[in-house]
Protein backbone atom coordinates (compact mmCIF):
# COMPACT_ATOMS: atom_id res chain seq x y z
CA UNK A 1 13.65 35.40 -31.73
CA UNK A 2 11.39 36.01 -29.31
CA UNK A 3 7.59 36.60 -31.46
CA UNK A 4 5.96 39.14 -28.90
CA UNK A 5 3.19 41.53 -30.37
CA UNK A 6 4.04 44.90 -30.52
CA UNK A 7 3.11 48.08 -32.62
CA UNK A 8 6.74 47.61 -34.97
CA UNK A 9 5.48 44.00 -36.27
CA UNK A 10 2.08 44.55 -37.15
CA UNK A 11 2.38 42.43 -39.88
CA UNK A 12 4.37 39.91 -38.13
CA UNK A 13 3.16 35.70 -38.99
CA UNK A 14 2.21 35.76 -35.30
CA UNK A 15 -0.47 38.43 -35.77
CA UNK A 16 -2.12 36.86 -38.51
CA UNK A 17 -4.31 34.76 -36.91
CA UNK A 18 -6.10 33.86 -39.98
CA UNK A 19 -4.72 32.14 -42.94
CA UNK A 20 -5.88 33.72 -46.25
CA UNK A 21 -6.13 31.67 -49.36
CA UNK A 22 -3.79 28.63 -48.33
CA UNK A 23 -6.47 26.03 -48.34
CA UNK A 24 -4.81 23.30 -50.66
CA UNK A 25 -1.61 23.70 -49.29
CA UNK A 26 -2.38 23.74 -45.58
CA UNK A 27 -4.04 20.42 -46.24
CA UNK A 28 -1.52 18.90 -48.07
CA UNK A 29 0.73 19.60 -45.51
CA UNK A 30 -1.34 18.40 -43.09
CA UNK A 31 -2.38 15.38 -44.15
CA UNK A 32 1.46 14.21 -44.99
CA UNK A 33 1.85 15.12 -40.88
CA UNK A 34 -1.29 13.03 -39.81
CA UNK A 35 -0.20 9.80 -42.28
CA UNK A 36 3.46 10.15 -40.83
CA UNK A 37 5.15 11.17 -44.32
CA UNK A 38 5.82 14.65 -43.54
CA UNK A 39 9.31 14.98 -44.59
CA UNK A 40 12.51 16.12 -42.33
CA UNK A 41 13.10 19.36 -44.57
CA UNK A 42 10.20 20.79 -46.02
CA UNK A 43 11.20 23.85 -48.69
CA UNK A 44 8.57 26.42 -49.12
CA UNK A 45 8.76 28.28 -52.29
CA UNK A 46 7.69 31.90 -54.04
CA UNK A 47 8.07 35.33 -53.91
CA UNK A 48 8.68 37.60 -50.92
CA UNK A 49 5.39 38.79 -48.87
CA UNK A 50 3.57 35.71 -50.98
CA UNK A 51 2.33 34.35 -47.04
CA UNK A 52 4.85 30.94 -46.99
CA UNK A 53 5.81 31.85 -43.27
CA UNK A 54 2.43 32.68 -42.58
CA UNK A 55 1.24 29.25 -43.72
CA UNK A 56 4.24 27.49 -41.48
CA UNK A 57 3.34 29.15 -38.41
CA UNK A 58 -0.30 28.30 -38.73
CA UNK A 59 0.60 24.36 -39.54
CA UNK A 60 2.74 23.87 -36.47
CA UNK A 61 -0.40 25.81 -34.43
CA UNK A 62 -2.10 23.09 -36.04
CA UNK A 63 -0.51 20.25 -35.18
CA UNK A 64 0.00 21.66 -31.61
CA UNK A 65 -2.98 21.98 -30.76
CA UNK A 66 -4.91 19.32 -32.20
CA UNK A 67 -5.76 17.50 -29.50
CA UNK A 68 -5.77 20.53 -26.71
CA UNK A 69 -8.69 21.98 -25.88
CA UNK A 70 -8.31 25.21 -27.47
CA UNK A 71 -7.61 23.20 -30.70
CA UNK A 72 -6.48 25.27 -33.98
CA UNK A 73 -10.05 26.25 -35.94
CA UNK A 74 -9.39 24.12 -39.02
CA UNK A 75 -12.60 25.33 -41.03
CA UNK A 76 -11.71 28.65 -40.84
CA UNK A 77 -8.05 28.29 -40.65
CA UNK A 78 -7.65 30.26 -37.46
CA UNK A 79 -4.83 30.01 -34.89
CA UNK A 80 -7.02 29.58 -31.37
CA UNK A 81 -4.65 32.92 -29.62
CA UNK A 82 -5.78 31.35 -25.85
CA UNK A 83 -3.92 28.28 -26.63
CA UNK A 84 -0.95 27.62 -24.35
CA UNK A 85 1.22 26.56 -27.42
CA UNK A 86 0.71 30.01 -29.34
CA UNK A 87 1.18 31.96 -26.09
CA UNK A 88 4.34 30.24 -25.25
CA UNK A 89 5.84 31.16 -28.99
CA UNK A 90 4.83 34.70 -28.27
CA UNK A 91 7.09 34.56 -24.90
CA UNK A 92 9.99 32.32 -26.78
CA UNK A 93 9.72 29.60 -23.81
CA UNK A 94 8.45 27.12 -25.89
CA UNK A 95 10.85 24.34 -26.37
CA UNK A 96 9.49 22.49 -29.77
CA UNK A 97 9.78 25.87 -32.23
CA UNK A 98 12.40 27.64 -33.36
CA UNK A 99 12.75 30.61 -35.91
CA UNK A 100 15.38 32.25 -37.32
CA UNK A 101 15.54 34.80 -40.09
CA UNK A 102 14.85 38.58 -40.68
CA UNK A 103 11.79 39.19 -38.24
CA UNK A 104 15.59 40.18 -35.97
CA UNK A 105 16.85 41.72 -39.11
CA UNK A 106 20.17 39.21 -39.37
CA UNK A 107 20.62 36.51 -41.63
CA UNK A 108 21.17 32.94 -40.50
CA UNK A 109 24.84 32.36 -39.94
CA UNK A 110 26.80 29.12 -38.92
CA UNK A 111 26.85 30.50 -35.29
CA UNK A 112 22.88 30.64 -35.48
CA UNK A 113 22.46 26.54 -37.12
CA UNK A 114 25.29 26.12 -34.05
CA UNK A 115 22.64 27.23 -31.74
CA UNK A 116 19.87 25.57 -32.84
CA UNK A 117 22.08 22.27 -32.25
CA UNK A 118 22.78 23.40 -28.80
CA UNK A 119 18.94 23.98 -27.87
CA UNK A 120 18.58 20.72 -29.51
CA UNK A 121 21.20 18.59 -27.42
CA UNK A 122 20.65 20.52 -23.77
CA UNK A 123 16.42 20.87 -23.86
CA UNK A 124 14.75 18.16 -22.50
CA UNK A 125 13.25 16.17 -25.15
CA UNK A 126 9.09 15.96 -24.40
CA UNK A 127 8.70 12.84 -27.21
CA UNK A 128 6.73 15.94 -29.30
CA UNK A 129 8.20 16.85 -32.53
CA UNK A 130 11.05 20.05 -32.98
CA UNK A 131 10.08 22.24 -36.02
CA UNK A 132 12.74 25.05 -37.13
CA UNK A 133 11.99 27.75 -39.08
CA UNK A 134 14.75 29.19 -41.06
CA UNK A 135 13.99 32.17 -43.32
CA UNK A 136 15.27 33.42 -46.41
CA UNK A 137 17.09 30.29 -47.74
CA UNK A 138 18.17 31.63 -50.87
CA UNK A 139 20.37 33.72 -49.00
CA UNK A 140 22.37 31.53 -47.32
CA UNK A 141 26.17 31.52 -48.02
CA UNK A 142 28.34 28.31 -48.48
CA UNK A 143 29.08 27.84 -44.29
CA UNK A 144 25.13 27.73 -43.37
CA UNK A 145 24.02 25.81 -45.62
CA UNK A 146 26.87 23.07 -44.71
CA UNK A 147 26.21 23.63 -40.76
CA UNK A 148 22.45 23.40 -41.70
CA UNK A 149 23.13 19.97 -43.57
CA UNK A 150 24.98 17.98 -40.94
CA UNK A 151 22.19 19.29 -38.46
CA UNK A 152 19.76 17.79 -40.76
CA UNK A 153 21.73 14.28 -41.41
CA UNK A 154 22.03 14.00 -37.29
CA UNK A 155 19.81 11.24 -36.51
CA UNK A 156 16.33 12.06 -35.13
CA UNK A 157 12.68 11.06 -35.61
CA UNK A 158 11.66 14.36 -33.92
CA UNK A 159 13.40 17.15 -35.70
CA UNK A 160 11.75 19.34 -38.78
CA UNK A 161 13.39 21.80 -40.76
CA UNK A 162 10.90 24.30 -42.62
CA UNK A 163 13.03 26.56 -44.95
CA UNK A 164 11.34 29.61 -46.77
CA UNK A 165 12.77 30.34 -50.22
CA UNK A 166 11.99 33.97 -51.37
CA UNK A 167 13.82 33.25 -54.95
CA UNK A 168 16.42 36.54 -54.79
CA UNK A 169 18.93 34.33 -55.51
CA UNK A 170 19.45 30.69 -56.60
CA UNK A 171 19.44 28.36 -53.58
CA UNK A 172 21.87 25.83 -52.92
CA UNK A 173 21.11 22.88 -54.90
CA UNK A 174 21.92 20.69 -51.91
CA UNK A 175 19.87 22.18 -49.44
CA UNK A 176 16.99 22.07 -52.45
CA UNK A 177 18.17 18.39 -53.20
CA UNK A 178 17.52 17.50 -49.28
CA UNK A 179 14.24 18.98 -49.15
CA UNK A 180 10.78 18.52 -50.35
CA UNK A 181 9.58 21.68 -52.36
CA UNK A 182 6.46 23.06 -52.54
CA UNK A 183 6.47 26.06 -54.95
CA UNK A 184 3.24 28.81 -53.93
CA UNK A 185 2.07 30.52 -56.58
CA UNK A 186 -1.46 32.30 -56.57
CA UNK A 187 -3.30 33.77 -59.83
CA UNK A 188 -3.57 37.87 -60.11
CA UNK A 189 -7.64 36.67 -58.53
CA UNK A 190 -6.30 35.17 -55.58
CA UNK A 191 -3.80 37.86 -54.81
CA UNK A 192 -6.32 40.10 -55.21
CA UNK A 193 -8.84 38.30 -52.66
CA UNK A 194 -5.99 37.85 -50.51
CA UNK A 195 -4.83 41.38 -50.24
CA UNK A 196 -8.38 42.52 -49.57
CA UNK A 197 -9.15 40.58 -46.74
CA UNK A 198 -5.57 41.05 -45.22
CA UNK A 199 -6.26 45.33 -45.68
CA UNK A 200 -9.89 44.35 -43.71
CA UNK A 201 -7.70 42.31 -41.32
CA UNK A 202 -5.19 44.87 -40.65
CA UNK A 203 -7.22 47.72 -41.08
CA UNK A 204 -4.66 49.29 -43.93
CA UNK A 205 -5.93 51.38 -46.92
CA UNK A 206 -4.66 50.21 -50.31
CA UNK A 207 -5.16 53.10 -52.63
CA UNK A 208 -3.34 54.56 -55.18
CA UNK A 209 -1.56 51.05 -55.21
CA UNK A 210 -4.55 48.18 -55.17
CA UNK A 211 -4.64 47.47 -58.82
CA UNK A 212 -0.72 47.28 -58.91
CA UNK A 213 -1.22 43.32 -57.39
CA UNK A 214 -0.37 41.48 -60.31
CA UNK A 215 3.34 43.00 -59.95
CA UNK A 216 3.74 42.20 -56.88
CA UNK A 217 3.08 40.28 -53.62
CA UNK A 218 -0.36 40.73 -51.23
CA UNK A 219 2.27 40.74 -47.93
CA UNK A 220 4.47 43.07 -49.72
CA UNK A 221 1.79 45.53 -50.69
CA UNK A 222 0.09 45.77 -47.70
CA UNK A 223 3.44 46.85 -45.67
CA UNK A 224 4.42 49.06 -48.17
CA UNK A 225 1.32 50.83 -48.15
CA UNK A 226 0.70 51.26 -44.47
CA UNK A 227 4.49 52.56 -44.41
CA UNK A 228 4.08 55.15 -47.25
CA UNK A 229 0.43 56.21 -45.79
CA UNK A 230 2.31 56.94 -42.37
CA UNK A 231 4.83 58.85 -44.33
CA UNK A 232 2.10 60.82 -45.71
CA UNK A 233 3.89 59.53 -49.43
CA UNK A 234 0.56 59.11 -51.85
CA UNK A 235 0.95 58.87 -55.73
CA UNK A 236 1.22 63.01 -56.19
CA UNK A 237 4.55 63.28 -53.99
CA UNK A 238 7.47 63.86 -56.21
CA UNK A 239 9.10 60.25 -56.47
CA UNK A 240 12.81 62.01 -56.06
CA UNK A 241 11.53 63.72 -52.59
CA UNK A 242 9.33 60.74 -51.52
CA UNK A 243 12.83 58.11 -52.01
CA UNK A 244 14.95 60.43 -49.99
CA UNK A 245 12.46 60.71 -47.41
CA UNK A 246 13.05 56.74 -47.67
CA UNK A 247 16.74 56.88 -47.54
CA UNK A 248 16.70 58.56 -44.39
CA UNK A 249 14.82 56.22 -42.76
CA UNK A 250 16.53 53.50 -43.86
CA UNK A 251 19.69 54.71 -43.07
CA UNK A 252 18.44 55.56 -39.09
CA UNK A 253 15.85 52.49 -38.41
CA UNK A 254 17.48 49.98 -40.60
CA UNK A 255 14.17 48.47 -41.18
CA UNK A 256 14.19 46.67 -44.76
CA UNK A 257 10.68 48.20 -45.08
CA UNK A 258 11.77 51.42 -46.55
CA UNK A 259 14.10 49.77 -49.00
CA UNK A 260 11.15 47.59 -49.83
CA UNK A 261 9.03 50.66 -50.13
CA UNK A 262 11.55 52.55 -52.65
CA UNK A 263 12.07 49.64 -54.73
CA UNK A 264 7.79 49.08 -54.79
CA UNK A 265 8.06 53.11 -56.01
CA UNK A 266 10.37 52.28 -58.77
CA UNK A 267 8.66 49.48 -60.19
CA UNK A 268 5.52 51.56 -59.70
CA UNK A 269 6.72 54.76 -61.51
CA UNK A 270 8.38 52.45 -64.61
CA UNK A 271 4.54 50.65 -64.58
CA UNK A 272 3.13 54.39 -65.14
CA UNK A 273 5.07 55.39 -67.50
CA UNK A 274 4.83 51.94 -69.82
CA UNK A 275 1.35 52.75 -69.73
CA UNK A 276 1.43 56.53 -70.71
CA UNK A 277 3.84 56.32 -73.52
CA UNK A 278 5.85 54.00 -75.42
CA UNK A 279 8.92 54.55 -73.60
CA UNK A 280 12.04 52.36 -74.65
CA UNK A 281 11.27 49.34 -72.21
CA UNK A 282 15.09 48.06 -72.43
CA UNK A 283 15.93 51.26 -71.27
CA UNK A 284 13.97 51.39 -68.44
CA UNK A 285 15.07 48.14 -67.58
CA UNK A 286 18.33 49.19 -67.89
CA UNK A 287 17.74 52.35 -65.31
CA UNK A 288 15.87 49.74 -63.31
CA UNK A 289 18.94 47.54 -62.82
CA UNK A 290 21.58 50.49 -62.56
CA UNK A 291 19.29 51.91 -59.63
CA UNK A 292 19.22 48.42 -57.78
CA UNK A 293 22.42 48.30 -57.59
CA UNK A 294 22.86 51.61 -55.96
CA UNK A 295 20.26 50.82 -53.29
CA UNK A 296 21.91 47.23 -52.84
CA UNK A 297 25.29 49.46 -51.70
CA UNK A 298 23.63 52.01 -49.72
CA UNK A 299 22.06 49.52 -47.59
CA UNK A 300 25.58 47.30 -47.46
CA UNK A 301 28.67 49.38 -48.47
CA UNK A 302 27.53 52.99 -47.03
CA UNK A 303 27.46 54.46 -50.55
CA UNK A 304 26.19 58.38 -50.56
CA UNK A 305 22.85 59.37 -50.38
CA UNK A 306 22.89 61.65 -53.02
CA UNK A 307 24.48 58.65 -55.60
CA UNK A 308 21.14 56.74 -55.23
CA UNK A 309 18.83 59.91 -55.71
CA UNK A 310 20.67 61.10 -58.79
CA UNK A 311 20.35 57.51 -60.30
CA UNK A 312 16.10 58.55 -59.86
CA UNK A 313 17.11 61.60 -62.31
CA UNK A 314 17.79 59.33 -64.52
CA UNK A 315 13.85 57.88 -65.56
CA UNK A 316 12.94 59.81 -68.08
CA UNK A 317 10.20 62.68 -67.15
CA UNK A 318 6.35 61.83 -67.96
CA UNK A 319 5.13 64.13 -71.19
């Protein structure tokens, strides 16, 4: 996938040039790299929109650039944007990283692991290590995973294998079994410091939603609010009007950010009304789960617009 900046990924790992709140696990990372222990398949861990391909792309800056002389700023943890290692990712000409996952919107298939081989077999090899990024892991079906392991069990000294787990679904145990795991997970605080210096960064304002970071993800908020502020969707819209207005945009871009966005709505309106009244949590949960499933086969199976908007009908109104 060729990384170029561009309006549509604002949010895009390449245009975060500085890594929030990754300290500890940057250097851990890094120091398994510069001691020659960094393992073939490294498994990175947590929720969706937590920053785990964030933190990958700004270790392999790292150890590209090292010794350049527009070297990755390691006490700040800054990618150095006139290196010629970061500007060749941005073109896709660079021959030692490879990504694959939903910044194209497709999931990784056994034609995509088949490619990878190929690049890996035909490019010249420049005695500088091969990282591939492969994203959402815990989506892979039965094939890739098999087509990813006999990649992985091909002898090499040079290729690494970076897999991001987002934990929607339980990943293979022996792609998990191959791997060394590091599991992120950052306290309500350090979501919170997070998500304020990546709304500075980006320039995106947080409110109704900034307190609602302990149910949810710094990278995940911060798209979902500069997509329902462009919307013109704020916390007074009617949540049945503001999801259709989702729906439609879904349906025409098929850009997983509106699903996101309805889904972030949901768990938002349920958190409102908890608060307000003691409404019959299994219920909700219940409602919750029903409606899920609904927007699962919209997105996949074509199911009607007006299913998934009468499942909304069914929270119960606020008193």
């Amino acid at each position: 996938k060729k990384m170029t900046k561009s309006k549509e990924d604002k949010f895009s790992p390449n245009n975060s040039i500085k890594l929030y709140g990754y300290d500890v696990y940057f250097n851990d990372l890094k120091d398994l790299f510069e001691n020659k222990r960094f393992p073939k398949v490294v498994l990175l861990t947590g929720e969706k929109g937590i920053g785990k391909f964030t933190l990958a792309f700004h270790l392999i800056n790292y150890f590209f650039t090292k010794e350049s002389k527009k070297p990755y700023d390691l006490k700040n943890f800054t990618i150095n944007t006139q290196s010629d290692f970061y500007n060749q990712i941005l073109l896709n000409v660079n021959e030692n990283f490879n990504y694959i996952g939903k910044l194209d919107n497709k999931r990784v298939s056994v034609e995509n692991i088949r490619e990878i081989k190929k690049k890996f077999t035909t490019s010249s090899l420049n005695n500088l290590p091969r990282f591939t990024v492969l994203d959402d892991a815990d989506l892979f079906n039965a094939n890739s995973a098999n087509a990813l392991l006999k990649l992985i069990e091909e002898p090499s000294d040079l290729n690494y294998f970076i897999l991001i787990n987002n934990k929607r679904k339980r990943i293979i145990d022996t792609l998990r079994s191959r791997s060394l795991e590091f599991k992120i997970f950052f306290s309500n605080n350090e979501k919170k410091a997070i998500l304020e210096n990546l709304a500075k960064n980006f320039d995106v304002i947080l409110e109704p939603y900034s307190n609602f970071i302990s149910k949810t993800t710094p990278g995940t908020l911060i798209k979902v609010s500069e997509c329902l502020s462009s919307l013109k969707i704020n916390d007074d819209k009617n949540l049945y009007d503001s999801v259709e207005i989702l729906l439609d945009k879904l349906k025409k871009n098929k850009n997983e950010i509106y699903l996101e966005s309805i889904k972030f709505l949901l768990d938002y309106e349920i958190e409102k009304k908890l608060k307000i009244k003691n409404y019959d949590f299994l219920n909700l949960s219940f409602i919750k789960k029903n409606i899920t499933k609904l927007l699962f086969e919209y997105e996949n199976f074509g199911l009607s617009k007006n299913s998934v908007l009468e499942s909304f009908k069914s929270l119960p109104k606020n008193v």
